[in-house]
N, C-alpha and C. Protein backbone atom coordinates (compact mmCIF):
# COMPACT_ATOMS: atom_id res chain seq x y z
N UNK A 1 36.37 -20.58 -6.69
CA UNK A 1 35.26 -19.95 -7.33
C UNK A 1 35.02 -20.51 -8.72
N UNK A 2 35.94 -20.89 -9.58
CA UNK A 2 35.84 -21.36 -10.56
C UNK A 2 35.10 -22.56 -10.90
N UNK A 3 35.12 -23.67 -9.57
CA UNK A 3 34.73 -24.84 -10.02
C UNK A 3 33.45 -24.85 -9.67
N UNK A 4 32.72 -23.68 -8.35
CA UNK A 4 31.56 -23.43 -7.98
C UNK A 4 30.81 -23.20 -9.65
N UNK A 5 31.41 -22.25 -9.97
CA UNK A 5 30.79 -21.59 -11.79
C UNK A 5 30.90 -22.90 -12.43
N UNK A 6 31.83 -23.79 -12.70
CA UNK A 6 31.70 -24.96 -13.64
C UNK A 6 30.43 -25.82 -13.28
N UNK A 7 30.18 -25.61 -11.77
CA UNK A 7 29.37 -26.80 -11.29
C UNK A 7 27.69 -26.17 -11.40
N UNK A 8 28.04 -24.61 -12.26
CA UNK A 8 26.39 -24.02 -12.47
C UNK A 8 26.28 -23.74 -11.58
N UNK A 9 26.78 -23.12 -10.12
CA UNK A 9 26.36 -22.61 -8.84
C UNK A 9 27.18 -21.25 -8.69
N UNK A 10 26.55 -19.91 -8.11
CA UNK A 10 26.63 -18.77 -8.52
C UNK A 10 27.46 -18.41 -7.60
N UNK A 11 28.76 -17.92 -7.75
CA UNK A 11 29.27 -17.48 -7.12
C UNK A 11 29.41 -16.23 -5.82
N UNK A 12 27.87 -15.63 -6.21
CA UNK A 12 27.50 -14.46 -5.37
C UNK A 12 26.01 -15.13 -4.67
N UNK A 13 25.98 -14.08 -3.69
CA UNK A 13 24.41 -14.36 -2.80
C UNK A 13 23.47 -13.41 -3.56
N UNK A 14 23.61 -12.49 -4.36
CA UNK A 14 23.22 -11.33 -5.12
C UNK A 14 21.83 -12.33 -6.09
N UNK A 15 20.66 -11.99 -5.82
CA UNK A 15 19.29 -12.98 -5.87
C UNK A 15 19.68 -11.91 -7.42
N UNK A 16 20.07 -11.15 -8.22
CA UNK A 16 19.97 -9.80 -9.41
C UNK A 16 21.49 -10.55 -10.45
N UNK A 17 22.03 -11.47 -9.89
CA UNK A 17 23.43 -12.18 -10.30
C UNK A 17 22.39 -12.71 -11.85
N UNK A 18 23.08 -13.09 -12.90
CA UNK A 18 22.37 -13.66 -13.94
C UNK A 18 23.07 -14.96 -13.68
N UNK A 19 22.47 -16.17 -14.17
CA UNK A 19 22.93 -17.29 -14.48
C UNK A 19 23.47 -17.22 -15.50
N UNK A 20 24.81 -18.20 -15.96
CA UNK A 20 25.59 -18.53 -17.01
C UNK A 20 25.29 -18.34 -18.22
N UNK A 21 25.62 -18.04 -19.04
CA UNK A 21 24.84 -17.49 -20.53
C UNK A 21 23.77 -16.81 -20.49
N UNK A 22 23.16 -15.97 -19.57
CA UNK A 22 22.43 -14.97 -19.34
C UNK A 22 22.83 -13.22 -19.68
N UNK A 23 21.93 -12.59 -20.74
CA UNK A 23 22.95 -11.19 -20.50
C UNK A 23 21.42 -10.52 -20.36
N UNK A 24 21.86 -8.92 -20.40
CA UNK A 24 20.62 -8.32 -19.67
C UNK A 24 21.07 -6.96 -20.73
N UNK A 25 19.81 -6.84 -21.15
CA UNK A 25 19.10 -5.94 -22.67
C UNK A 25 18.45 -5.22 -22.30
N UNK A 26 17.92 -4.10 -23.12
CA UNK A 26 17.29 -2.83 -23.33
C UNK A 26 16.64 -2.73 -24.39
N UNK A 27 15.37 -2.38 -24.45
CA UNK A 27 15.03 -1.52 -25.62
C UNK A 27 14.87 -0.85 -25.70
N UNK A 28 14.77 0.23 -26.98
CA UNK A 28 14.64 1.28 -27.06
C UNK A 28 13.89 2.48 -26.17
N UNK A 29 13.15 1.56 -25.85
CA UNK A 29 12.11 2.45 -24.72
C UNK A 29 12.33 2.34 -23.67
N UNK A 30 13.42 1.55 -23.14
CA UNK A 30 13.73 0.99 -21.72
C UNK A 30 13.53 0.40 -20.75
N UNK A 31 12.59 -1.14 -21.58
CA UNK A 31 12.04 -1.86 -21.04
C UNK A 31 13.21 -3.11 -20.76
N UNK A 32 13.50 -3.48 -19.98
CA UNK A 32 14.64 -4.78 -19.83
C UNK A 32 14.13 -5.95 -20.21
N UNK A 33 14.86 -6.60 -20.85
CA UNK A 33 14.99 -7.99 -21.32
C UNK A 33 16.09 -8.93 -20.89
N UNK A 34 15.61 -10.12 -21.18
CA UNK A 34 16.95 -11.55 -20.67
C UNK A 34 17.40 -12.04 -22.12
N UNK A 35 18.20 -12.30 -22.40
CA UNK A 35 19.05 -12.86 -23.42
C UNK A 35 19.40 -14.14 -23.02
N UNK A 36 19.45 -15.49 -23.16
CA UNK A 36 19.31 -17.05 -22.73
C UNK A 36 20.47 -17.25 -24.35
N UNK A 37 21.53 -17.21 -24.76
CA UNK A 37 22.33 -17.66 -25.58
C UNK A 37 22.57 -19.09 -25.41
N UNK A 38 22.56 -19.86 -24.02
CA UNK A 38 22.66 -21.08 -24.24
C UNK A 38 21.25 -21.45 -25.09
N UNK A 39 20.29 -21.60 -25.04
CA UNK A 39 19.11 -21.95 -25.50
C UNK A 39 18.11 -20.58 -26.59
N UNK A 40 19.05 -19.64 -26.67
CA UNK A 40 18.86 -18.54 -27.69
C UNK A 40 17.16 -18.26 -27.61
N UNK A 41 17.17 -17.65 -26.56
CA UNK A 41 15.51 -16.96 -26.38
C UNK A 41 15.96 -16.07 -25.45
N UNK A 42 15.01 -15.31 -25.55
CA UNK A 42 14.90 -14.09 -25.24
C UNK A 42 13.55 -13.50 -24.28
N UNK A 43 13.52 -13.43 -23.37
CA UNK A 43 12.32 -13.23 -22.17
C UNK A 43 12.29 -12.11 -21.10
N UNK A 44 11.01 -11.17 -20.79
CA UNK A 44 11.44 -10.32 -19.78
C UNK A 44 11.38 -10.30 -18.55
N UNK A 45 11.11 -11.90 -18.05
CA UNK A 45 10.95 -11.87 -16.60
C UNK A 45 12.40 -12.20 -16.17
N UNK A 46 13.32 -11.58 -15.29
CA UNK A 46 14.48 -12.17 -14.88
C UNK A 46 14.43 -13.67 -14.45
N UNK A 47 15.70 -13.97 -15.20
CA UNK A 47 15.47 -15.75 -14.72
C UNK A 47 15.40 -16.06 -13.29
N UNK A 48 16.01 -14.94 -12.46
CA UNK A 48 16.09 -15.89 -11.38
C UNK A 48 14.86 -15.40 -10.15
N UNK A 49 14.46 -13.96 -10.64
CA UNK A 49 13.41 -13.83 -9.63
C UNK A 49 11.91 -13.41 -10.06
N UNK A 50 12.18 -13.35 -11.40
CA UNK A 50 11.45 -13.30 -12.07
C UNK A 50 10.25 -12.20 -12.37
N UNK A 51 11.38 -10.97 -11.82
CA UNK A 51 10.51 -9.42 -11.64
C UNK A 51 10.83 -8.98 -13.28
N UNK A 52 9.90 -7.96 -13.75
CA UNK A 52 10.37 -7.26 -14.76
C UNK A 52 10.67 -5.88 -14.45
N UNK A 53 11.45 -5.00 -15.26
CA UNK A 53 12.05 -4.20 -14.63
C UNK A 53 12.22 -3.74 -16.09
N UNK A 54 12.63 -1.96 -15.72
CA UNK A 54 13.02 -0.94 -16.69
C UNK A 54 13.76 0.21 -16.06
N UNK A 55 14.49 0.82 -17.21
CA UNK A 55 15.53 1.69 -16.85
C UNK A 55 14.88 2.73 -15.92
N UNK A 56 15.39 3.57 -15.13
CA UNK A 56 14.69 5.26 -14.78
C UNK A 56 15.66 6.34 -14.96
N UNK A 57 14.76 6.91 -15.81
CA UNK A 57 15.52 8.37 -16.21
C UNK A 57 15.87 8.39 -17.43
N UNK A 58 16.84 9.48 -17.92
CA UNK A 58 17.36 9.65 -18.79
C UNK A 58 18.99 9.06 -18.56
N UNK A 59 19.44 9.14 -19.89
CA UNK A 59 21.05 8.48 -20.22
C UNK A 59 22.15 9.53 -19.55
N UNK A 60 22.71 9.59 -18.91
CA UNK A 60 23.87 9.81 -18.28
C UNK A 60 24.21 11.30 -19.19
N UNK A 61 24.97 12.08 -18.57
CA UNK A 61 25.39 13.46 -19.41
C UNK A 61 26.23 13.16 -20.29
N UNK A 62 26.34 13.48 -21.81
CA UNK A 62 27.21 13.00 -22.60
C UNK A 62 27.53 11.90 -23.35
N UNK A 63 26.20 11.13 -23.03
CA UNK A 63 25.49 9.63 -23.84
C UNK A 63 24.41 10.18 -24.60
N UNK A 64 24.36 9.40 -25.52
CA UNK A 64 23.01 9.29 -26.67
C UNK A 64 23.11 7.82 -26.88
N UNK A 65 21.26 7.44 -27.40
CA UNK A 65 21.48 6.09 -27.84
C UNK A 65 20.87 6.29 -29.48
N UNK A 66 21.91 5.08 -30.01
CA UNK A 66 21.72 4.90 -31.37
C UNK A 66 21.43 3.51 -31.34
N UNK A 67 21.27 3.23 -33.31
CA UNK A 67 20.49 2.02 -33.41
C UNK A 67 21.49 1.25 -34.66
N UNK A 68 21.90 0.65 -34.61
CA UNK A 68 22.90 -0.32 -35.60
C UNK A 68 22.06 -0.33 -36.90
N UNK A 69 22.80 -0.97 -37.99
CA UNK A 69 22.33 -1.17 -39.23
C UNK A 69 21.40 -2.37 -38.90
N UNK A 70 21.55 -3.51 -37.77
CA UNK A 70 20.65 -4.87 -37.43
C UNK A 70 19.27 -4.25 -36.66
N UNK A 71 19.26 -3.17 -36.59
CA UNK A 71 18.34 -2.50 -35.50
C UNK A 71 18.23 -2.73 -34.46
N UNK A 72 19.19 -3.34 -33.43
CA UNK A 72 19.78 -3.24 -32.17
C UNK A 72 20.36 -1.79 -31.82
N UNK A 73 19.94 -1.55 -30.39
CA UNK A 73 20.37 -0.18 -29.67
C UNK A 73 22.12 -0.65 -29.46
N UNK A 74 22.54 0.75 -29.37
CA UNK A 74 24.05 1.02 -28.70
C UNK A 74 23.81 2.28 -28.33
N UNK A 75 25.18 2.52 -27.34
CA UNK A 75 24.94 3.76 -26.74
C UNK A 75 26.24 4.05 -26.94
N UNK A 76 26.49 5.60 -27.39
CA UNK A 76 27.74 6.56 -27.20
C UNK A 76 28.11 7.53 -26.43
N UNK A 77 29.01 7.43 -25.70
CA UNK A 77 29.51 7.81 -24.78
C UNK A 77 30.21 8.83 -25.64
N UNK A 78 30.11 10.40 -25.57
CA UNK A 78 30.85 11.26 -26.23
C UNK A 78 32.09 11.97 -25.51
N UNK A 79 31.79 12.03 -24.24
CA UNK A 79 32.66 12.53 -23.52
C UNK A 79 34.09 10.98 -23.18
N UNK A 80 34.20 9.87 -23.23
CA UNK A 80 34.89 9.26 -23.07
C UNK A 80 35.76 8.57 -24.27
N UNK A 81 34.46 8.61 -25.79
CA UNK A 81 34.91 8.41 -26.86
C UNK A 81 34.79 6.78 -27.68
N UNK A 82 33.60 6.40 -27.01
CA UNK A 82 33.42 4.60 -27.13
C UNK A 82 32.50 4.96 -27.06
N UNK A 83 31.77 3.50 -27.32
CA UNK A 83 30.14 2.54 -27.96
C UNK A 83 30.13 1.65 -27.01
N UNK A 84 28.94 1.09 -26.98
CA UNK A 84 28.58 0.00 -26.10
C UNK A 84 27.36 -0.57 -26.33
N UNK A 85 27.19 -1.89 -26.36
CA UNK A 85 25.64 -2.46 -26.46
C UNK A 85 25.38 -2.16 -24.79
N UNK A 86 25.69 -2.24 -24.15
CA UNK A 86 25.28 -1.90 -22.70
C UNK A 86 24.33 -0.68 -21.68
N UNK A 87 23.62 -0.78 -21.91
CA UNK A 87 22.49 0.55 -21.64
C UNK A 87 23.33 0.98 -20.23
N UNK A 88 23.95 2.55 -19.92
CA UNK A 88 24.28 2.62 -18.59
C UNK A 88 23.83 2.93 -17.55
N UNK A 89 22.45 2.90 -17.83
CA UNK A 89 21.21 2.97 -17.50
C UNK A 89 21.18 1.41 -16.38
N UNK A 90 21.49 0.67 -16.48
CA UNK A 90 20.82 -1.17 -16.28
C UNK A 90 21.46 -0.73 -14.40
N UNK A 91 22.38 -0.19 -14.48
CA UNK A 91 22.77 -0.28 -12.78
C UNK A 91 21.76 0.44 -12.03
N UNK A 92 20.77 1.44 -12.60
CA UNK A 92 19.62 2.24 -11.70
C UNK A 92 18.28 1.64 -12.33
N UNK A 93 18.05 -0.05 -12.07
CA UNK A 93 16.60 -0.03 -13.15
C UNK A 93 15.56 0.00 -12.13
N UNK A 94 14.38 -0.16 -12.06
CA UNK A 94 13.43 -0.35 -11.15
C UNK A 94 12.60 -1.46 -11.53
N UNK A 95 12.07 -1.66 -10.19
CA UNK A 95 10.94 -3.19 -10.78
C UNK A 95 9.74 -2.57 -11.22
N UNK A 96 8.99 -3.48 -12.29
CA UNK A 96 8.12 -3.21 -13.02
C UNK A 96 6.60 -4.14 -11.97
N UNK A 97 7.16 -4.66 -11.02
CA UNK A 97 5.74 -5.89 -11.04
C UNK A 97 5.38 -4.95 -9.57
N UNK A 98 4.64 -4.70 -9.89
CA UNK A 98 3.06 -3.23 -8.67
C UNK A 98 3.30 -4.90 -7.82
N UNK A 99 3.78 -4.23 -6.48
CA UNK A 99 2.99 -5.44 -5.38
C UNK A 99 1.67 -5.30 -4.63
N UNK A 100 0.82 -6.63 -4.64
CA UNK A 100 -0.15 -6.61 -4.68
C UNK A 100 -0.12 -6.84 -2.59
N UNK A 101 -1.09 -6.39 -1.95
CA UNK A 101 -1.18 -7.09 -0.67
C UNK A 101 -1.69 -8.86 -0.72
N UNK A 102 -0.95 -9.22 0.17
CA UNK A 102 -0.98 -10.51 0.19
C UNK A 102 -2.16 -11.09 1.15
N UNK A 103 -2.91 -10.05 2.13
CA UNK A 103 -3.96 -10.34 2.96
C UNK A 103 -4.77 -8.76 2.83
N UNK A 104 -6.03 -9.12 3.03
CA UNK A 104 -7.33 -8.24 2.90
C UNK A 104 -6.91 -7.02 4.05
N UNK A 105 -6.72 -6.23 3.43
CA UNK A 105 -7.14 -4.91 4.77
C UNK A 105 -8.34 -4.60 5.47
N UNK A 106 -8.43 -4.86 6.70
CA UNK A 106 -9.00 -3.70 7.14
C UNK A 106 -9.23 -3.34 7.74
N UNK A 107 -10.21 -2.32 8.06
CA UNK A 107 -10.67 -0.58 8.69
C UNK A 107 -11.53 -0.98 10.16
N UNK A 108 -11.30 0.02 10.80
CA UNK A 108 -11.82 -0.21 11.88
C UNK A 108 -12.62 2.19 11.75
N UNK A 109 -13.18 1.75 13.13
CA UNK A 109 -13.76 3.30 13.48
C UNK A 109 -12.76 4.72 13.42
N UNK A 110 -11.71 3.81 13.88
CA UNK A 110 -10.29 5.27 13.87
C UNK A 110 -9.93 5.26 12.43
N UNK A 111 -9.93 4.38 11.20
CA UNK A 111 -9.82 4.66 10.32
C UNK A 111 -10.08 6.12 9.27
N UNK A 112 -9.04 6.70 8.91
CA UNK A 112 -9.47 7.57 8.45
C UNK A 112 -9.51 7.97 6.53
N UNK A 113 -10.08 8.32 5.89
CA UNK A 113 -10.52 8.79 4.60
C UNK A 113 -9.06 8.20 4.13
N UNK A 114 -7.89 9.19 3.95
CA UNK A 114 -6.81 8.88 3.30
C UNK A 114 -5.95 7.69 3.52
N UNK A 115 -6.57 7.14 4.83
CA UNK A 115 -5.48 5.60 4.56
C UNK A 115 -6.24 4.35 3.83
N UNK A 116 -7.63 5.14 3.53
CA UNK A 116 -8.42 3.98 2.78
C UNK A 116 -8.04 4.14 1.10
N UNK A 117 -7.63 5.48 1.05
CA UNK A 117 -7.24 5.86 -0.52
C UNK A 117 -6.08 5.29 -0.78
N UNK A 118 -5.44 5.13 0.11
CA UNK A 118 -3.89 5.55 -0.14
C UNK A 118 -3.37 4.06 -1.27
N UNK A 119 -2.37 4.61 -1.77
CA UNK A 119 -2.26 3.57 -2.47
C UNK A 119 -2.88 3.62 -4.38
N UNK A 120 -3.89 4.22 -4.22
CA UNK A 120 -4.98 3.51 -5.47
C UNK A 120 -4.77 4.83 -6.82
N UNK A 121 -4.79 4.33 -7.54
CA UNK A 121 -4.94 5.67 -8.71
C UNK A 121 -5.36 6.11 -8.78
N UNK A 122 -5.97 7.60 -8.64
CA UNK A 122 -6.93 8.01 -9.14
C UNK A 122 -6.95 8.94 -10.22
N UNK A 123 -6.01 8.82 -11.06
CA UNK A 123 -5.53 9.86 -11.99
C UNK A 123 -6.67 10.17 -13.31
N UNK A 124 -6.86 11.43 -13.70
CA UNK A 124 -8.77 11.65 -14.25
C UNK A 124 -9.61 11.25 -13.52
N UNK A 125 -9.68 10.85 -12.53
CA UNK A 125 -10.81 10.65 -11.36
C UNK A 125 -10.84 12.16 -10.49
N UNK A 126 -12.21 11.95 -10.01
CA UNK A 126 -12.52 13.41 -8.62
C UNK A 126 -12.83 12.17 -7.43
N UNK A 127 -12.19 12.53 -6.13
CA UNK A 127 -12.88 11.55 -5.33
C UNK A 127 -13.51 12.41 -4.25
N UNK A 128 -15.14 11.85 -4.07
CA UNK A 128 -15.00 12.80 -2.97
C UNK A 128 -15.92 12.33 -1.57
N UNK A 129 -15.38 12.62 -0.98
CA UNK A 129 -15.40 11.98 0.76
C UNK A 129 -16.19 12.64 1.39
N UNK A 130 -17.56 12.62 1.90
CA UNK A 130 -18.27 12.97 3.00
C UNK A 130 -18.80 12.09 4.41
N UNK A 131 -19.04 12.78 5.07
CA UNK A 131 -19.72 12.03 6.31
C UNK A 131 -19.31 12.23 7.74
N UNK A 132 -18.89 11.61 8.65
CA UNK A 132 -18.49 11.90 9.94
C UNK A 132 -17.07 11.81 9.55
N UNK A 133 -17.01 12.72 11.05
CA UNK A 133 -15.29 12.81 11.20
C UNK A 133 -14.44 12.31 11.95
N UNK A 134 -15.04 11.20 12.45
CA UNK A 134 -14.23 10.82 13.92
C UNK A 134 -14.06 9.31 13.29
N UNK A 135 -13.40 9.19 11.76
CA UNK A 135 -13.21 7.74 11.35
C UNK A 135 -14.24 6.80 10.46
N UNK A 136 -13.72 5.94 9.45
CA UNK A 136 -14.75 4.95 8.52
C UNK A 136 -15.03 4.16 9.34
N UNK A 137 -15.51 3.35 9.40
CA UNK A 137 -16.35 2.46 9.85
C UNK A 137 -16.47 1.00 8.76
N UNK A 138 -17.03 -0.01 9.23
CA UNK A 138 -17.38 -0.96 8.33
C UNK A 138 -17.47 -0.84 6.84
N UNK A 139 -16.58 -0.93 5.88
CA UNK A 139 -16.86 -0.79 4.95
C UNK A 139 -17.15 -2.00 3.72
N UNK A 140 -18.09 -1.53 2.87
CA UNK A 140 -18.26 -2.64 1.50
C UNK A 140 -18.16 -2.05 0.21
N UNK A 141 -17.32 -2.46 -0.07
CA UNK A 141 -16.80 -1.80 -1.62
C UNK A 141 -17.47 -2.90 -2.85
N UNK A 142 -18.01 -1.70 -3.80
CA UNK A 142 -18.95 -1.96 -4.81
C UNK A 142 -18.42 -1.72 -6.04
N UNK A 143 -17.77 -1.87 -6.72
CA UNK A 143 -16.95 -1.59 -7.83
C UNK A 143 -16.30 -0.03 -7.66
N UNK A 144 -16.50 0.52 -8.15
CA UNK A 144 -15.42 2.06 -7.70
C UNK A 144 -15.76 2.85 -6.78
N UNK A 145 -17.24 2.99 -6.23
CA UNK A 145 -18.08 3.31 -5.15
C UNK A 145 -18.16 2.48 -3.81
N UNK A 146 -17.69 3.44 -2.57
CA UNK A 146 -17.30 2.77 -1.13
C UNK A 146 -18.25 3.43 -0.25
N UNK A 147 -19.48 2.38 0.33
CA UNK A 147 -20.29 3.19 0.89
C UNK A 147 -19.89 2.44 2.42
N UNK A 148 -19.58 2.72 3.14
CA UNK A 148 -19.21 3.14 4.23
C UNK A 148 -20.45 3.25 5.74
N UNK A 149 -21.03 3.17 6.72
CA UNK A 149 -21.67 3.40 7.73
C UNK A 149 -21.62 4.73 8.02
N UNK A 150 -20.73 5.01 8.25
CA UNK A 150 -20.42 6.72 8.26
C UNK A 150 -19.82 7.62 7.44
N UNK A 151 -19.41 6.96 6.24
CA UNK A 151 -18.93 8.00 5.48
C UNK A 151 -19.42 7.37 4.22
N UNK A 152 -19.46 8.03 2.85
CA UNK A 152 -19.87 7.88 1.46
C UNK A 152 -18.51 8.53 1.05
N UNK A 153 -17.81 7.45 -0.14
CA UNK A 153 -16.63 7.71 -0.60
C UNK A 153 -16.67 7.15 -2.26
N UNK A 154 -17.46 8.28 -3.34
CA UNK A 154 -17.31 7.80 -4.76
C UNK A 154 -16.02 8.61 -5.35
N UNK A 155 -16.08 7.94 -6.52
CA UNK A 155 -14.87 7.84 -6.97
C UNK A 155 -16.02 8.28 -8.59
N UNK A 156 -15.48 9.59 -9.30
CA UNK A 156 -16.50 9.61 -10.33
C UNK A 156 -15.17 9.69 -11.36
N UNK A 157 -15.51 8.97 -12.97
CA UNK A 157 -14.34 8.46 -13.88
C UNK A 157 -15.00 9.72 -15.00
């Protein structure tokens, strides 16, 4: 294993493994970062797959995070009695990059209202759906407004 690591080849199949002089950061808000010490930069797409990612949740029972005199985070562990630059947070992070579909959907007559929504934000939006009930039909979407053959589906902001 050792000479695999000398030769820059990763000893795990783990695609989340960091490369050699790679460490993995936090900020305050719990956005993840890459640390590159061989070449001293600092970036938030993971080097090797290149998702961004952030903590979820809150800090563990009996942690708080503090901030050094350099204004770098640490975290204290009160119940165990130690510090750590290490967010213990980094083992539960989630990916940050929304996947996009890679091919066009679509709808046929059995289609119905909510699998055309599904998916989309509508948060401060009203959406509202009229028309037949036995499925959408052909649809052409017009900027936030989906008028439909058989159904009318706006979306008011």
């Amino acid at each position: 294993m050792a000479a695999l690591r000398y030769a820059g080849l990763d000893d795990t199949d783990s695609e989340d493994e960091l490369p050699p002089g790679w460490e993995e950061r936090t900020t305050k808000d719990g956005w993840v970062y890459y640390a590159n010490h061989t070449e001293e930069k600092t970036q938030w797409e993971h080097p090797k797959t290149g998702k961004r990612k952030r903590v979820a949740g809150d800090l563990p029972y009996g942690w708080e995070q503090e901030t050094d005199e350099n204004g770098q985070v640490f975290f204290v562990d009160h119940i165990n009695k130690r510090t750590t630059y290490l967010d213990p947070r980094l083992a539960f992070t989630v990916d940050d990059n929304p996947t996009k579909p890679t091919t066009r959907q679509r709808y046929d007559g059995s289609t119905t209202a909510m699998e055309i929504l599904q998916g989309r934000d509508f948060t401060g939006k009203v959406v509202l759906v009229t028309g037949a009930n036995s499925g959408i039909a052909l649809s052409s979407v017009l900027g936030e407004r989906c008028i439909h053959r058989q159904a009318l589906c706006s979306i008011f902001g």
